[in-house]
Protein backbone atom coordinates (compact mmCIF):
# COMPACT_ATOMS: atom_id res chain seq x y z
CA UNK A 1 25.75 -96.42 -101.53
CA UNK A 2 25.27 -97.27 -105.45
CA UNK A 3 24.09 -100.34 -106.85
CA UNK A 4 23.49 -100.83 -110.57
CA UNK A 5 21.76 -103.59 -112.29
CA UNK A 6 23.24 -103.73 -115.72
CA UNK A 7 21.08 -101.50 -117.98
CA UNK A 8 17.95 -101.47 -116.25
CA UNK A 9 18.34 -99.62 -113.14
CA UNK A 10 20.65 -97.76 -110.54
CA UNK A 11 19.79 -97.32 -107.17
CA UNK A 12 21.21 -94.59 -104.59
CA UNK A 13 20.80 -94.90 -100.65
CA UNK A 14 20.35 -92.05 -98.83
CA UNK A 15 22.07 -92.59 -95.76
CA UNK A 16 20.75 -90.20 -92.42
CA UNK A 17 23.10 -90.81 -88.90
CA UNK A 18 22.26 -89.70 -85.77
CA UNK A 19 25.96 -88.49 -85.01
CA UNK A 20 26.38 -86.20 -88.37
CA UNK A 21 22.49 -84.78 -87.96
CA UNK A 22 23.56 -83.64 -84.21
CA UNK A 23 26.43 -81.93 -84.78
CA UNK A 24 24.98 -80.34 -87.84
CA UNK A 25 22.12 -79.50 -85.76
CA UNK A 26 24.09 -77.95 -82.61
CA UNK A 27 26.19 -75.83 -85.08
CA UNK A 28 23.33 -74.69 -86.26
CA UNK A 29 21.57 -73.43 -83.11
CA UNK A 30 24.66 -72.05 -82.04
CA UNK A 31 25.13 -70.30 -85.11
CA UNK A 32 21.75 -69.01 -84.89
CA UNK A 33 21.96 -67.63 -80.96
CA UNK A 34 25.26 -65.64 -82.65
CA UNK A 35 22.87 -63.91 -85.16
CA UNK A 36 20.37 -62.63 -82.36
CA UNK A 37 19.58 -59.02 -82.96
CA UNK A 38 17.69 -56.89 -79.81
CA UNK A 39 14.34 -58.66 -79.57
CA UNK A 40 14.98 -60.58 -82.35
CA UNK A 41 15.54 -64.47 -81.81
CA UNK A 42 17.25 -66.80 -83.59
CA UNK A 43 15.33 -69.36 -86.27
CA UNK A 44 16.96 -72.63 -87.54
CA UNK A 45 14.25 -73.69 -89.82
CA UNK A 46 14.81 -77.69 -90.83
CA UNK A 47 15.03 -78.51 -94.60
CA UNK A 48 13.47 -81.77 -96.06
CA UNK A 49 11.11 -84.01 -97.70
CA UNK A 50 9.70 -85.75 -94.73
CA UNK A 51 6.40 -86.70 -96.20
CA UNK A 52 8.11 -88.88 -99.03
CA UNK A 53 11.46 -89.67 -97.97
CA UNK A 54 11.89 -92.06 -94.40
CA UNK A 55 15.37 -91.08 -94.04
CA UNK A 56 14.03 -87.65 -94.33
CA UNK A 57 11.20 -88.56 -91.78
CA UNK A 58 13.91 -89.65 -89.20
CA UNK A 59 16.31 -86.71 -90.11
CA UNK A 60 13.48 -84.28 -88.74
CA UNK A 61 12.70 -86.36 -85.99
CA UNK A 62 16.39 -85.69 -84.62
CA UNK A 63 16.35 -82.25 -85.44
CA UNK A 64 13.26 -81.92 -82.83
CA UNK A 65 15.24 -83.43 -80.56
CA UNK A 66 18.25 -80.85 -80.86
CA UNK A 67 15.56 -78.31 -80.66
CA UNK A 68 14.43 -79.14 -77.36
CA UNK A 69 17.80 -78.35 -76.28
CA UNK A 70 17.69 -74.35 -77.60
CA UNK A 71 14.89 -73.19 -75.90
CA UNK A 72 16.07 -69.80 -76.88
CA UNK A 73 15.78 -70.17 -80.53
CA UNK A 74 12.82 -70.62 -82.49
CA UNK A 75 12.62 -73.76 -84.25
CA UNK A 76 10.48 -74.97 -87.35
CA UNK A 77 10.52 -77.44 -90.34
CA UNK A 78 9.52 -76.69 -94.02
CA UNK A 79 9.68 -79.21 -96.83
CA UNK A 80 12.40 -78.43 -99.95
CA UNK A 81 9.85 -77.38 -102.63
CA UNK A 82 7.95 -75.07 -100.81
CA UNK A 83 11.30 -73.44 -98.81
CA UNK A 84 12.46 -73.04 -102.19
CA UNK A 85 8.83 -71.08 -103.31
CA UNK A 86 9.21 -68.86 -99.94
CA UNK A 87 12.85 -68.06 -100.40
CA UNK A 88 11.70 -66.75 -103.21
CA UNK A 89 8.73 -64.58 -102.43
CA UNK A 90 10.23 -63.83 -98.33
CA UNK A 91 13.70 -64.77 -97.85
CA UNK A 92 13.31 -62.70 -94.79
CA UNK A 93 11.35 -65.58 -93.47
CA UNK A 94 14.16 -67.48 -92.89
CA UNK A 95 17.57 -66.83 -90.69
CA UNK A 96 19.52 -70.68 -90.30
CA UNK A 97 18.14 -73.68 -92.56
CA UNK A 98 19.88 -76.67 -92.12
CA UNK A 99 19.33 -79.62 -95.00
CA UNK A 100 20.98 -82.75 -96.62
CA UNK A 101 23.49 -82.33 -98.74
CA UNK A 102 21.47 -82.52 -102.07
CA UNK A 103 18.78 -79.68 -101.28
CA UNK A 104 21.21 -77.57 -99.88
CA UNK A 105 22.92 -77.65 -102.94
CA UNK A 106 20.53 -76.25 -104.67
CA UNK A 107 19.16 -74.11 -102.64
CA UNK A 108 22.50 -72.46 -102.06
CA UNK A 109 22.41 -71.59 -105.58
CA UNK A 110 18.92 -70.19 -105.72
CA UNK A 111 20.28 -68.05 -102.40
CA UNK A 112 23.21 -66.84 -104.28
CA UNK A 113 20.90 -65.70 -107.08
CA UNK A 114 18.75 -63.71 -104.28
CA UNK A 115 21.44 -61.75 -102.69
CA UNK A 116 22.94 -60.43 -106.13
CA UNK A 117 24.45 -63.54 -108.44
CA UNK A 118 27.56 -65.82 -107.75
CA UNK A 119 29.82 -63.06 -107.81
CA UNK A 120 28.15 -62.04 -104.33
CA UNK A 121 27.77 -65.01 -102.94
CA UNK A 122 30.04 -66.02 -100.11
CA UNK A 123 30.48 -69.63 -98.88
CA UNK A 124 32.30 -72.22 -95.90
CA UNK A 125 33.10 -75.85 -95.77
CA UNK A 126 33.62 -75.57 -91.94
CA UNK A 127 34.43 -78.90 -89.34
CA UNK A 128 35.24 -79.50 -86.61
CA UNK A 129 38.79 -78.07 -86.47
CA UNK A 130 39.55 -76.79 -89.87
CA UNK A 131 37.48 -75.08 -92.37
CA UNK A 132 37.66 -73.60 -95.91
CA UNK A 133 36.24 -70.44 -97.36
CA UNK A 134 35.77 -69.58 -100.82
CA UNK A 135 33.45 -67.60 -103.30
CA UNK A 136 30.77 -70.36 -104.04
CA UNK A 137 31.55 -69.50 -108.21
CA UNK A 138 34.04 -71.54 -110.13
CA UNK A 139 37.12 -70.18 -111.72
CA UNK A 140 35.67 -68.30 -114.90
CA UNK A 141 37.94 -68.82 -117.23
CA UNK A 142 36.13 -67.65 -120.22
CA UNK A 143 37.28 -64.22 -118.56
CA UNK A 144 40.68 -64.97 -116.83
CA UNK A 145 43.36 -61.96 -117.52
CA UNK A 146 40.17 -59.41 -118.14
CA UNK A 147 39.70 -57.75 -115.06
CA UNK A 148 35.80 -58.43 -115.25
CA UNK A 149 35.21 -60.84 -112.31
CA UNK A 150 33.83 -59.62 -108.86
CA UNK A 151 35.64 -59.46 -106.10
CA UNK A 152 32.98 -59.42 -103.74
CA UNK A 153 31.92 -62.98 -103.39
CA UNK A 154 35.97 -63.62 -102.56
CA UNK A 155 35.61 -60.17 -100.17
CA UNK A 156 32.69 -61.54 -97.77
CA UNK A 157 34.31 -64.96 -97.68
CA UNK A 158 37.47 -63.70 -96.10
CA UNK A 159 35.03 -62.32 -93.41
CA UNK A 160 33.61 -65.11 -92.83
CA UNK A 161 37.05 -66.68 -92.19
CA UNK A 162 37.62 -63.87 -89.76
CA UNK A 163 34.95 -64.10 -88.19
CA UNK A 164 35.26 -68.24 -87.70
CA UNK A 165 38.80 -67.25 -86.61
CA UNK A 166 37.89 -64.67 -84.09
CA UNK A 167 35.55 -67.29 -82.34
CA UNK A 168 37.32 -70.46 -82.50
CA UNK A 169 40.42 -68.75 -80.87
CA UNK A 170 38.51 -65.44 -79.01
CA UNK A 171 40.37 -63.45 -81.02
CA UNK A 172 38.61 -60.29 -80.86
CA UNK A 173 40.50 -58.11 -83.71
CA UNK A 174 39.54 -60.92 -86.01
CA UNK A 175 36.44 -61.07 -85.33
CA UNK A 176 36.03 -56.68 -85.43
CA UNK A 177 37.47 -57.31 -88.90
CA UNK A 178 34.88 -59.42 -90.10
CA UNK A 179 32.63 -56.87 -88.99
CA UNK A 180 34.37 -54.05 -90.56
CA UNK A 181 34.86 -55.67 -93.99
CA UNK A 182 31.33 -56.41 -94.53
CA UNK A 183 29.88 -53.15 -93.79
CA UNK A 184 32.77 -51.60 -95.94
CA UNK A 185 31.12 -54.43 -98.65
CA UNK A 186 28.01 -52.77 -97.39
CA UNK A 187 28.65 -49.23 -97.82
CA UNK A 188 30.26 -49.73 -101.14
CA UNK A 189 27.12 -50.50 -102.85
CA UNK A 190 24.42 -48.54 -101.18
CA UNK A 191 24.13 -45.98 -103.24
CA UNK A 192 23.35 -47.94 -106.08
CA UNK A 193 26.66 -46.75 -108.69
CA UNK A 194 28.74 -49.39 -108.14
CA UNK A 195 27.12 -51.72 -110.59
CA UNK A 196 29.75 -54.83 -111.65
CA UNK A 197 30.28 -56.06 -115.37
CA UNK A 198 27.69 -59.07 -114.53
CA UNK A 199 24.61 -56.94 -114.12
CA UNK A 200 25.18 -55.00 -117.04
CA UNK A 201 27.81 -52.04 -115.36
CA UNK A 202 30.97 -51.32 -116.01
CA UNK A 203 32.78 -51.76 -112.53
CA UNK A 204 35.06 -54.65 -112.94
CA UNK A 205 37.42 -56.20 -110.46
CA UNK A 206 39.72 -53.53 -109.74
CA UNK A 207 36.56 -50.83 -109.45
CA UNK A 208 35.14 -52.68 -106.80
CA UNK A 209 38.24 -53.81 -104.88
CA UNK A 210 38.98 -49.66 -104.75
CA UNK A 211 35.82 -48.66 -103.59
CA UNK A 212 35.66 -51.59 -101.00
CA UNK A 213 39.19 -50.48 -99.62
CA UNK A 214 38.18 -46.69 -99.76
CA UNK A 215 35.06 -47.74 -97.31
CA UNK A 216 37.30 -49.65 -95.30
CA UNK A 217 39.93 -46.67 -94.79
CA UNK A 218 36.76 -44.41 -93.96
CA UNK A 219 35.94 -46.48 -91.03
CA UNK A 220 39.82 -46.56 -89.91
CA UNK A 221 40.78 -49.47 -91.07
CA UNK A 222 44.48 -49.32 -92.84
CA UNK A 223 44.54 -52.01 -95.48
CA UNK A 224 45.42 -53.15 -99.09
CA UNK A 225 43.43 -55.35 -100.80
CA UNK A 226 44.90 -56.80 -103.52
CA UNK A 227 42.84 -58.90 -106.47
């Protein structure tokens, strides 16, 4: 909620529920048991400014709660400013971080910046039923028509979807072809050449969609991707 008075002052309420922090909560410890690799457990590492904020206070208190329930996955809590110091210096401290919307926000950004730049930079708005993918960059029109945006971000999101599709319906093949279509992302920039307009290169959209598609027919996958 939003209440202004006149020209002095606005004031914003942060508003925490039990119901919303739960389900974000058990998505995200199920989400995290998914990513388990060998010995390797799961982390959902909790988000917020708990030491200024009450509503913050009381959405960590909840997520303790949850945690209690996932014996099986590690569980911590780490307030905004200094997550956003250790993403920087070890992202590979973290796995699952669930926040408010605000922080996540921003951190999302600072996480796209880590893995490579918007044009990397897969993202989902998922509920309980439906959910939407999408590259987390805008439309870019200062280059529309150019053949200079990256395809990636828009590659790995379609995963994603196929992957969310595979499990929400067992769908197996859909969720083998989220697999196979990141590696092929994978693959098609390990060796370092494939270097998009963005960073400098000269691999635009249609270099990159090629080279994805040639990765993806090397692992016996027949398919077209279009951009």
């Amino acid at each position: 909620m939003t209440r202004r008075e006149g020209n002095e002052a606005v004031f914003d309420t942060m508003r925490i529920s039990r119901h919303t922090s739960e389900r974000l909560f058990d998505f995200a410890f199920v989400l995290a048991r998914k990513r388990r690799r060998g010995d390797r457990r799961g982390r959902v590492t909790c988000v917020d400014k708990a030491n200024v904020l009450p509503a913050m206070a009381f959405f960590r208190e909840i997520f303790r709660e949850c945690a209690a329930r996932y014996p099986d996955v590690d569980a911590d809590c780490a307030y905004v400013d200094a997550t956003a110091l250790r993403l920087v210096r070890s992202p590979w401290e973290f796995d699952v971080l669930v926040t408010e919307n605000m922080f996540g926000d921003i951190l999302s950004d600072l996480g796209a910046a880590l893995m490579g730049g918007m044009g990397m930079a897969p993202s989902a708005d998922v509920g309980d039923r439906q959910a939407v993918f999408q590259p987390c960059h805008g439309t870019a029109p200062d280059i529309a028509g150019r053949g200079l945006a990256n395809p990636t971000a828009m590659f790995l999101s379609a995963a994603m979807m196929l992957d969310w599709l595979g499990d929400r319906h067992g769908n197996v093949a859909c969720s083998r072809a989220a697999l196979e279509l990141t590696q092929a992302v994978e693959r098609a920039f390990a060796d370092g050449s494939l270097i998009p307009v963005e960073y400098g290169g000269t691999a635009g959209t249609q270099t990159i969609a090629d080279r994805v598609q040639r990765q993806l027919e090397r692992g016996g996958i027949t398919a077209e991707l279009r951009v």
